[in-house]
C-alpha atoms as a PDB file:
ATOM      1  CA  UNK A   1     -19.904  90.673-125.787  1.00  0.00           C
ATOM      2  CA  UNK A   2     -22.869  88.199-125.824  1.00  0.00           C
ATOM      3  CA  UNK A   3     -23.165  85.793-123.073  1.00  0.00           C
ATOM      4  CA  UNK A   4     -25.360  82.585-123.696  1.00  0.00           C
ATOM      5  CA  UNK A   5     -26.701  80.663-120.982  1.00  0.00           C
ATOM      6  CA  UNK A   6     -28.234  77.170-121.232  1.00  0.00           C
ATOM      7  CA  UNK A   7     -29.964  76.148-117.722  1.00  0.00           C
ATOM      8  CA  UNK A   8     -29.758  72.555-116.277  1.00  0.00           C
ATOM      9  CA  UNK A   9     -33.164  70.284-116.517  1.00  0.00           C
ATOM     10  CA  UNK A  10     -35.494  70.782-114.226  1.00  0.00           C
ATOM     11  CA  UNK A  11     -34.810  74.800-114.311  1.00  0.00           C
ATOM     12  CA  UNK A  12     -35.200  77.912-116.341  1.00  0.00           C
ATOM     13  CA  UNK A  13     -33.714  81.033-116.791  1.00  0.00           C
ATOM     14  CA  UNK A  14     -33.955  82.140-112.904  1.00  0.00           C
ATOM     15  CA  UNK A  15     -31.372  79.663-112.053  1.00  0.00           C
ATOM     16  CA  UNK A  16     -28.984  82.390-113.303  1.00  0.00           C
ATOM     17  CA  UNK A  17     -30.595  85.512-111.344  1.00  0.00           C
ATOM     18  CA  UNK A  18     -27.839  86.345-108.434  1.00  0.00           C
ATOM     19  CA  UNK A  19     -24.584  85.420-111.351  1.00  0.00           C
ATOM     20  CA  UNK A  20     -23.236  88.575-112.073  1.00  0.00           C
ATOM     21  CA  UNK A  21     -21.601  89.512-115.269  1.00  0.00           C
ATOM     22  CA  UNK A  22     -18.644  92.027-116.299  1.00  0.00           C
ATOM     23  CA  UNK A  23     -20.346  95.420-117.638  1.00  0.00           C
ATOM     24  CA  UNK A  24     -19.638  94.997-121.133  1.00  0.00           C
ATOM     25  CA  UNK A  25     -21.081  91.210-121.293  1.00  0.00           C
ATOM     26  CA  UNK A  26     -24.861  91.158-122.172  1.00  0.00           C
ATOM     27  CA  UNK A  27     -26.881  87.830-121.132  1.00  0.00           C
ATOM     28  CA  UNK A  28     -28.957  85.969-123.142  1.00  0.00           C
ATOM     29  CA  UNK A  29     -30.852  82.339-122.002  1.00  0.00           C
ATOM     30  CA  UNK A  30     -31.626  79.829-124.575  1.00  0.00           C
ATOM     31  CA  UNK A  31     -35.199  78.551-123.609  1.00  0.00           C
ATOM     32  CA  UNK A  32     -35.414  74.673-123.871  1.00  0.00           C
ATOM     33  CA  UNK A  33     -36.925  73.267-126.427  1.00  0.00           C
ATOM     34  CA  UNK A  34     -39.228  70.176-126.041  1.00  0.00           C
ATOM     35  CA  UNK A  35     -37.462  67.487-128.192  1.00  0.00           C
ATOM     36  CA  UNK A  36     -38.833  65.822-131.507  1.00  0.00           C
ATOM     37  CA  UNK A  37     -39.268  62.258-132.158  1.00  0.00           C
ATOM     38  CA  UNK A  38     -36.166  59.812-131.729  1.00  0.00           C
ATOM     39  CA  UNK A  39     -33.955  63.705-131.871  1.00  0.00           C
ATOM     40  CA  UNK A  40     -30.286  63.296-131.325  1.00  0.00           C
ATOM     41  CA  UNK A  41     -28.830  65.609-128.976  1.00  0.00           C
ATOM     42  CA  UNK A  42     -26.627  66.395-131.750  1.00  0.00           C
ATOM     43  CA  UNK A  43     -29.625  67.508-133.759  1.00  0.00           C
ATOM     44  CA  UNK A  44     -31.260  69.272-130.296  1.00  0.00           C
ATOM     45  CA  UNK A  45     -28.143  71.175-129.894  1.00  0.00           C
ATOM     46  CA  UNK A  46     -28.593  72.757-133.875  1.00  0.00           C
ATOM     47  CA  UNK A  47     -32.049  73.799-132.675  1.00  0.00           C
ATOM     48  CA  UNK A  48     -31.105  75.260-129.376  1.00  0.00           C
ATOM     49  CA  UNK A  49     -28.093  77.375-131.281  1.00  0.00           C
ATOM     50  CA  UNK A  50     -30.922  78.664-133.321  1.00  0.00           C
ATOM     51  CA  UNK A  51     -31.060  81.422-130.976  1.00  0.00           C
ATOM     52  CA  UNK A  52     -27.479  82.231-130.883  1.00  0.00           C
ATOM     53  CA  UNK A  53     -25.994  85.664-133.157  1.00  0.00           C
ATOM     54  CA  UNK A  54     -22.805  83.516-134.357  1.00  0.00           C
ATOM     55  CA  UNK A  55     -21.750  87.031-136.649  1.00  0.00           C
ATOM     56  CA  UNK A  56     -20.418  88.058-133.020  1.00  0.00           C
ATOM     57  CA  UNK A  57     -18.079  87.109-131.027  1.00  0.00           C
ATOM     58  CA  UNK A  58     -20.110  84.902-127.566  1.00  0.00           C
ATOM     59  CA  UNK A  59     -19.372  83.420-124.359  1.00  0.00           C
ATOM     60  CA  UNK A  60     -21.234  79.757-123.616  1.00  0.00           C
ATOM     61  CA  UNK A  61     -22.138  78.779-120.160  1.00  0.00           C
ATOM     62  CA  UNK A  62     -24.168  75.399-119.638  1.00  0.00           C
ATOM     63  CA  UNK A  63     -25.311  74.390-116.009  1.00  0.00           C
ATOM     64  CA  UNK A  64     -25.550  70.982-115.675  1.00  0.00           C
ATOM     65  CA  UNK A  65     -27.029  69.020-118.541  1.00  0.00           C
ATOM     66  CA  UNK A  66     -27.499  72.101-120.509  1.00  0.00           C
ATOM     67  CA  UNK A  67     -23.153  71.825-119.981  1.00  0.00           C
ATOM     68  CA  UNK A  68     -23.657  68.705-122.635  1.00  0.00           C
ATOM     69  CA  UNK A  69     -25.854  71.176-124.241  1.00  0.00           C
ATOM     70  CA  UNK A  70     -23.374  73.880-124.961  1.00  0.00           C
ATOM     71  CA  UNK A  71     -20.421  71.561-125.612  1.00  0.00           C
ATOM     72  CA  UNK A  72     -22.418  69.713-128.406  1.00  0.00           C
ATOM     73  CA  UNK A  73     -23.231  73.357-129.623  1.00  0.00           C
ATOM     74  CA  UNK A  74     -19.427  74.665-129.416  1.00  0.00           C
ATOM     75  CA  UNK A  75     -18.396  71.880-132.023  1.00  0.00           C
ATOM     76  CA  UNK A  76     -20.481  73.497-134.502  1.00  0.00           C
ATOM     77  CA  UNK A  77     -20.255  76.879-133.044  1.00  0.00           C
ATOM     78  CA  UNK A  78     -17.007  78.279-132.037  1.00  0.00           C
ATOM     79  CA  UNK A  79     -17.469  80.247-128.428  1.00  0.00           C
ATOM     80  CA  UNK A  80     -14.768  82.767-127.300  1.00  0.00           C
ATOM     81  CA  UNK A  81     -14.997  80.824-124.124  1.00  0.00           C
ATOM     82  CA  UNK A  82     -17.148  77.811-123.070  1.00  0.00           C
ATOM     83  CA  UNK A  83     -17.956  77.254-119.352  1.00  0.00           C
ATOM     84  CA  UNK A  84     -19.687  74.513-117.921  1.00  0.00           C
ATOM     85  CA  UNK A  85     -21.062  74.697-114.073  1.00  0.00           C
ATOM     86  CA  UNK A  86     -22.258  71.623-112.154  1.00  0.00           C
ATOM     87  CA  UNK A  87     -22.000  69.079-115.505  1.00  0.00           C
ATOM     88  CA  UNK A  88     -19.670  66.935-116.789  1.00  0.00           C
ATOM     89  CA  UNK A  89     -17.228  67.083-119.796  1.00  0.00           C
ATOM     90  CA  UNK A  90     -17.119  63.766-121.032  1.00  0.00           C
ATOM     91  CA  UNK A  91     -18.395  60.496-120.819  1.00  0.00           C
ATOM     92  CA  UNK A  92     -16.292  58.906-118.343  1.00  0.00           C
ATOM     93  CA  UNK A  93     -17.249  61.196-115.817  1.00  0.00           C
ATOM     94  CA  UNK A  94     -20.324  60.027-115.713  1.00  0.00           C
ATOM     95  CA  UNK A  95     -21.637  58.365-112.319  1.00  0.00           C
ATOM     96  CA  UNK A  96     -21.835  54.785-111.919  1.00  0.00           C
ATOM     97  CA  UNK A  97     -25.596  54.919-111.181  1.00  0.00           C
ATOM     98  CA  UNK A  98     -26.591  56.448-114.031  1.00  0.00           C
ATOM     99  CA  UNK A  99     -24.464  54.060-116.276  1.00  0.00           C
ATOM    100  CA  UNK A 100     -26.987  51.281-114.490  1.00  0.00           C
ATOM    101  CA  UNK A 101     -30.084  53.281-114.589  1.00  0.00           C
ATOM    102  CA  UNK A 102     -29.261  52.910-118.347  1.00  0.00           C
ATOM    103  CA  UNK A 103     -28.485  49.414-118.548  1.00  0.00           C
ATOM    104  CA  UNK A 104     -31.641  48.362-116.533  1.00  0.00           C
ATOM    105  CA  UNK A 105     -33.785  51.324-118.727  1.00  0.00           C
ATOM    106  CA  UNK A 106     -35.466  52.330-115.282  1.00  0.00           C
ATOM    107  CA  UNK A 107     -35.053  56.192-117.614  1.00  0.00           C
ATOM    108  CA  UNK A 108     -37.849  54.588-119.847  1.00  0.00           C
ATOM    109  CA  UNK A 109     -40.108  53.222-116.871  1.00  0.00           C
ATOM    110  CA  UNK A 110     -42.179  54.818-114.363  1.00  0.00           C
ATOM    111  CA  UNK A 111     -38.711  55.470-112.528  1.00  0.00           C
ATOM    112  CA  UNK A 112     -39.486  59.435-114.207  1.00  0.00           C
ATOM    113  CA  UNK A 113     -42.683  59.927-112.439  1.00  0.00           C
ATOM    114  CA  UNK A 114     -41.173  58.490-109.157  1.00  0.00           C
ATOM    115  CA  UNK A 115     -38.827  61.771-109.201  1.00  0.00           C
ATOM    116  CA  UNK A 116     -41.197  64.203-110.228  1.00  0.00           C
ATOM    117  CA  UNK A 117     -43.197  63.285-107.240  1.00  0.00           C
ATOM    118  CA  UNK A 118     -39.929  62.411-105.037  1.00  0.00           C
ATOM    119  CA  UNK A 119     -39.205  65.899-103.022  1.00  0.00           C
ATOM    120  CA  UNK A 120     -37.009  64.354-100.746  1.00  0.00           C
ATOM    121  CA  UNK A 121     -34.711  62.360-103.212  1.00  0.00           C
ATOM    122  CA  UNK A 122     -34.976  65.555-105.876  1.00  0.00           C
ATOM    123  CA  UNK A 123     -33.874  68.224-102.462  1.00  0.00           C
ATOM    124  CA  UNK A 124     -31.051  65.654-101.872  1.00  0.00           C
ATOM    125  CA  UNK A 125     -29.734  65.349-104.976  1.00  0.00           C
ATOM    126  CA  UNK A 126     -29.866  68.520-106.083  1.00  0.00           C
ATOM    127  CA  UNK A 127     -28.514  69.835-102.075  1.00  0.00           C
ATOM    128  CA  UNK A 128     -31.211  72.214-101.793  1.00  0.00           C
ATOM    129  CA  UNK A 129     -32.045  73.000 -98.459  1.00  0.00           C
ATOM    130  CA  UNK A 130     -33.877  76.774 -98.457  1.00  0.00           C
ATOM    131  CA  UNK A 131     -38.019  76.305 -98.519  1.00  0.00           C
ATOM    132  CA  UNK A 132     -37.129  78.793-101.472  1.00  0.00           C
ATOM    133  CA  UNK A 133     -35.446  76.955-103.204  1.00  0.00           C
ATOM    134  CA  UNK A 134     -36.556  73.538-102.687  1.00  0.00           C
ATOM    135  CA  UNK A 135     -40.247  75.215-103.903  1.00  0.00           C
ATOM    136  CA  UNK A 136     -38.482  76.432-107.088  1.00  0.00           C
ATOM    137  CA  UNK A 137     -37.137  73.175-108.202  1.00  0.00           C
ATOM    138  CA  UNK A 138     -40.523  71.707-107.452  1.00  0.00           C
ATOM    139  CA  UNK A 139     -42.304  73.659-109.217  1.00  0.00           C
ATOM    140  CA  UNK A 140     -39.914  73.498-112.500  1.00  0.00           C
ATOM    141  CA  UNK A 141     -39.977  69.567-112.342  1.00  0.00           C
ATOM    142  CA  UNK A 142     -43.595  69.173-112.363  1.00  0.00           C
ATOM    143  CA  UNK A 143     -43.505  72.266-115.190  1.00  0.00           C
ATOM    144  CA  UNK A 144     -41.042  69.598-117.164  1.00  0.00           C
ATOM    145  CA  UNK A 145     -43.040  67.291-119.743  1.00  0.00           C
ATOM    146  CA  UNK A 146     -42.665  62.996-118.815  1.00  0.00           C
ATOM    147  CA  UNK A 147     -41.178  63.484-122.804  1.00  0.00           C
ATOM    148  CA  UNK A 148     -38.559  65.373-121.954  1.00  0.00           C
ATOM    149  CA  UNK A 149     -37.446  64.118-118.650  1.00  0.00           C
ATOM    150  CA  UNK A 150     -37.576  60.852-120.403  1.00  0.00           C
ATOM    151  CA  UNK A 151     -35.625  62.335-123.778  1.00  0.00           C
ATOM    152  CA  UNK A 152     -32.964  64.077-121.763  1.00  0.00           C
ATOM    153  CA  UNK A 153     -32.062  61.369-119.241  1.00  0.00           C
ATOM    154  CA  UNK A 154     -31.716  59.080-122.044  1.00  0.00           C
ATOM    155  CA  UNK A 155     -29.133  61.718-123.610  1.00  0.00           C
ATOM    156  CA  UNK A 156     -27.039  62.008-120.326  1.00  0.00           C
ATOM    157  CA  UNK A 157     -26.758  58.161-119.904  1.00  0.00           C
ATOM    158  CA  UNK A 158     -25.643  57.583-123.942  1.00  0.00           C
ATOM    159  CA  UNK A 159     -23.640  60.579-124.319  1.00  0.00           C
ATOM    160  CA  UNK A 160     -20.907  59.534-126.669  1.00  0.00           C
ATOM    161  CA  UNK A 161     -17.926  62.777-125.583  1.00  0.00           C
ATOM    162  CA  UNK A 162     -14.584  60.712-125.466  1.00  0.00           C
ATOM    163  CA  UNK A 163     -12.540  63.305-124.127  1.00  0.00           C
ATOM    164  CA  UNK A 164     -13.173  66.998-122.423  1.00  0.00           C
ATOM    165  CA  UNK A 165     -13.083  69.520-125.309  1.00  0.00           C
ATOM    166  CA  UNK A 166     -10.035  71.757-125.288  1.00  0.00           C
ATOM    167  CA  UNK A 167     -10.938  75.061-123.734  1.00  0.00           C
ATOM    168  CA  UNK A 168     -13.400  74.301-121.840  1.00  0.00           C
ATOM    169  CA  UNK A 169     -13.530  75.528-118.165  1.00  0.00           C
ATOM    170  CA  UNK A 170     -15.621  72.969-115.596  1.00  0.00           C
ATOM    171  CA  UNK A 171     -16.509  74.724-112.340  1.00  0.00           C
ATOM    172  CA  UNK A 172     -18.052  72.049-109.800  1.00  0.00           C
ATOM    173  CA  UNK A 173     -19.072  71.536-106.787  1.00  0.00           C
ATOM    174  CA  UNK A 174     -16.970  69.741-104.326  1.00  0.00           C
ATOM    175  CA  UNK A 175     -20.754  68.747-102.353  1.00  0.00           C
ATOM    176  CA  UNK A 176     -22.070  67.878-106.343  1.00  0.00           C
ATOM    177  CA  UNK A 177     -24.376  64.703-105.387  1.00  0.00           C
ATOM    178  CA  UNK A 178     -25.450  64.320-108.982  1.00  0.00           C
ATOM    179  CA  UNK A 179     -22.019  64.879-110.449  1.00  0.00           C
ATOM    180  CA  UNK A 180     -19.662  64.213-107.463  1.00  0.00           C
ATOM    181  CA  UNK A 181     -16.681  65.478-107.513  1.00  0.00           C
ATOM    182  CA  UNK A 182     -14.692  62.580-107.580  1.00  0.00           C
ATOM    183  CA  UNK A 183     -16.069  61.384-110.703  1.00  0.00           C
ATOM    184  CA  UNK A 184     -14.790  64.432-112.272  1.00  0.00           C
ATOM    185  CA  UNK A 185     -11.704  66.268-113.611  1.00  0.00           C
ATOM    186  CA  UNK A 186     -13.111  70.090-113.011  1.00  0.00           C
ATOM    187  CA  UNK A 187     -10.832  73.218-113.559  1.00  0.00           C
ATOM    188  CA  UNK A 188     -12.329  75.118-110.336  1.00  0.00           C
ATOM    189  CA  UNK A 189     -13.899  73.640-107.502  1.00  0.00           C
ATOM    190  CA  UNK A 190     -15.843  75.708-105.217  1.00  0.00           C
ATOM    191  CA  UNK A 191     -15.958  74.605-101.904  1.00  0.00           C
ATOM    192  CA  UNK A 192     -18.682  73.389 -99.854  1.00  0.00           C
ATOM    193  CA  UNK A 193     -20.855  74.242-103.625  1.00  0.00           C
ATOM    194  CA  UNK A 194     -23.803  71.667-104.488  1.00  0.00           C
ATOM    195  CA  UNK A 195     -25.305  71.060-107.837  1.00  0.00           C
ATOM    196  CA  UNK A 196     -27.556  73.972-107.173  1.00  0.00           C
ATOM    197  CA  UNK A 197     -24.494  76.608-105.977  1.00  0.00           C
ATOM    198  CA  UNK A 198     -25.350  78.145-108.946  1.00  0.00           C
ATOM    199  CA  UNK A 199     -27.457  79.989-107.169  1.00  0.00           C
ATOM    200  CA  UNK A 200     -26.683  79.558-103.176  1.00  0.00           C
ATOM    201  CA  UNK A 201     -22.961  80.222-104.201  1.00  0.00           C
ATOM    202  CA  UNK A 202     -23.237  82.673-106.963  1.00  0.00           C
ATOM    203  CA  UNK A 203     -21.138  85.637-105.760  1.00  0.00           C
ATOM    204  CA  UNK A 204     -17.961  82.743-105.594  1.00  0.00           C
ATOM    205  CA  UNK A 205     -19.165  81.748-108.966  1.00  0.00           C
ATOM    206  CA  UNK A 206     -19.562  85.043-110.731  1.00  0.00           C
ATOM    207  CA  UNK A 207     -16.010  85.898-109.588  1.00  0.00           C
ATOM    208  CA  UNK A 208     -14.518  82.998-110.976  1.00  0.00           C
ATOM    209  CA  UNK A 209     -16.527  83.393-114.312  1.00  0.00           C
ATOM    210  CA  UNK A 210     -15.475  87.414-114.245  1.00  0.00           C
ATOM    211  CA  UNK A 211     -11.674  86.167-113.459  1.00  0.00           C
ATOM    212  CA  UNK A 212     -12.298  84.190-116.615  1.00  0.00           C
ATOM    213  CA  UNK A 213     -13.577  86.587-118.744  1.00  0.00           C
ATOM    214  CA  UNK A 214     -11.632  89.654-118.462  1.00  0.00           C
END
């Protein structure tokens, strides 16, 4: 079966590397997209599906906001299962701060190209602590257009989702400092995870997912 990954902003494909997969699941990434002119997510999400085979049967997994991704994808789309890692379900788990980032539009200021020259606040938030790592997630922030940093933090802060879509699977973080934890109503936590145990926690996480899937 066909396994669909969306990464979270600020990464690409290699934010998946060490997740391991059951035999008979192939992976595929969906590449972002940069975003059109005054596109709804709604309308991003059609494009992004674009490169999904819906004549066979799929699994979607979103990390972070690619998790928004995938569930505005799976109510056009029908996924065998939909998994979301390090995101949020719907709109009331959203963090306070971003609720007021939105409010005061800081997203539309020169608050963007604060973070894409912040390493320390973008290492804390994101609880990366390897030189590895933290060069990584440098390197794929400054790679990310103003547009879309702009575009996609204006998504997150407006996203409309009443309620968490029925079947979905959250697996978070119980260190998440962009998501915390307590914000949220995830299905697994994984201990000690931050929003980047995608890949520092990724043998716990490709368990789970396996556990999941077979």
């Amino acid at each position: 079966m066909n396994i669909y990954l969306i990464s979270g902003l600020g990464a690409d494909e290699h934010a998946f590397d060490r997740l391991v997969f059951p035999e008979n699941y192939i992976r595929h990434h969906l590449t972002w997209l940069e975003p059109e002119p005054n596109e709804s997510l709604a309308e991003y999400a059609h494009r992004m599906a674009e490169g999904i085979d819906s004549r066979q049967k799929f699994v979607l997994i979103g990390l972070s906001f690619g998790g928004l991704v995938s569930i505005e994808i799976s109510k056009f789309l029908k996924p065998e299962k939909l998994i979301i890692i390090s995101s949020i379900s719907q709109r009331r788990e959203l963090p306070w701060y971003f609720r007021q980032v939105g409010q005061l539009g800081l997203h539309k200021s020169a608050l963007i190209q604060y973070i894409k020259k912040s390493d320390r606040l973008l290492f804390w938030f994101f609880g990366t602590r390897s030189s590895k790592l933290q060069a990584y997630l440098k390197e794929r922030i400054q790679a990310t257009s103003v547009n879309y940093l702009k575009w996609s933090l204006h998504q997150i802060i407006h996203w409309k989702q009443s309620k968490k879509p029925e079947g979905l699977i959250h697996i978070h973080g119980s260190r998440d400092k962009l998501f915390p934890v307590q914000f949220c109503q995830p299905d697994i936590i994984i201990s000690g995870g931050s929003h980047f145990m995608v890949v520092t926690h990724a043998s716990v996480i490709s368990r789970k997912i396996e556990e999941l899937l077979v």
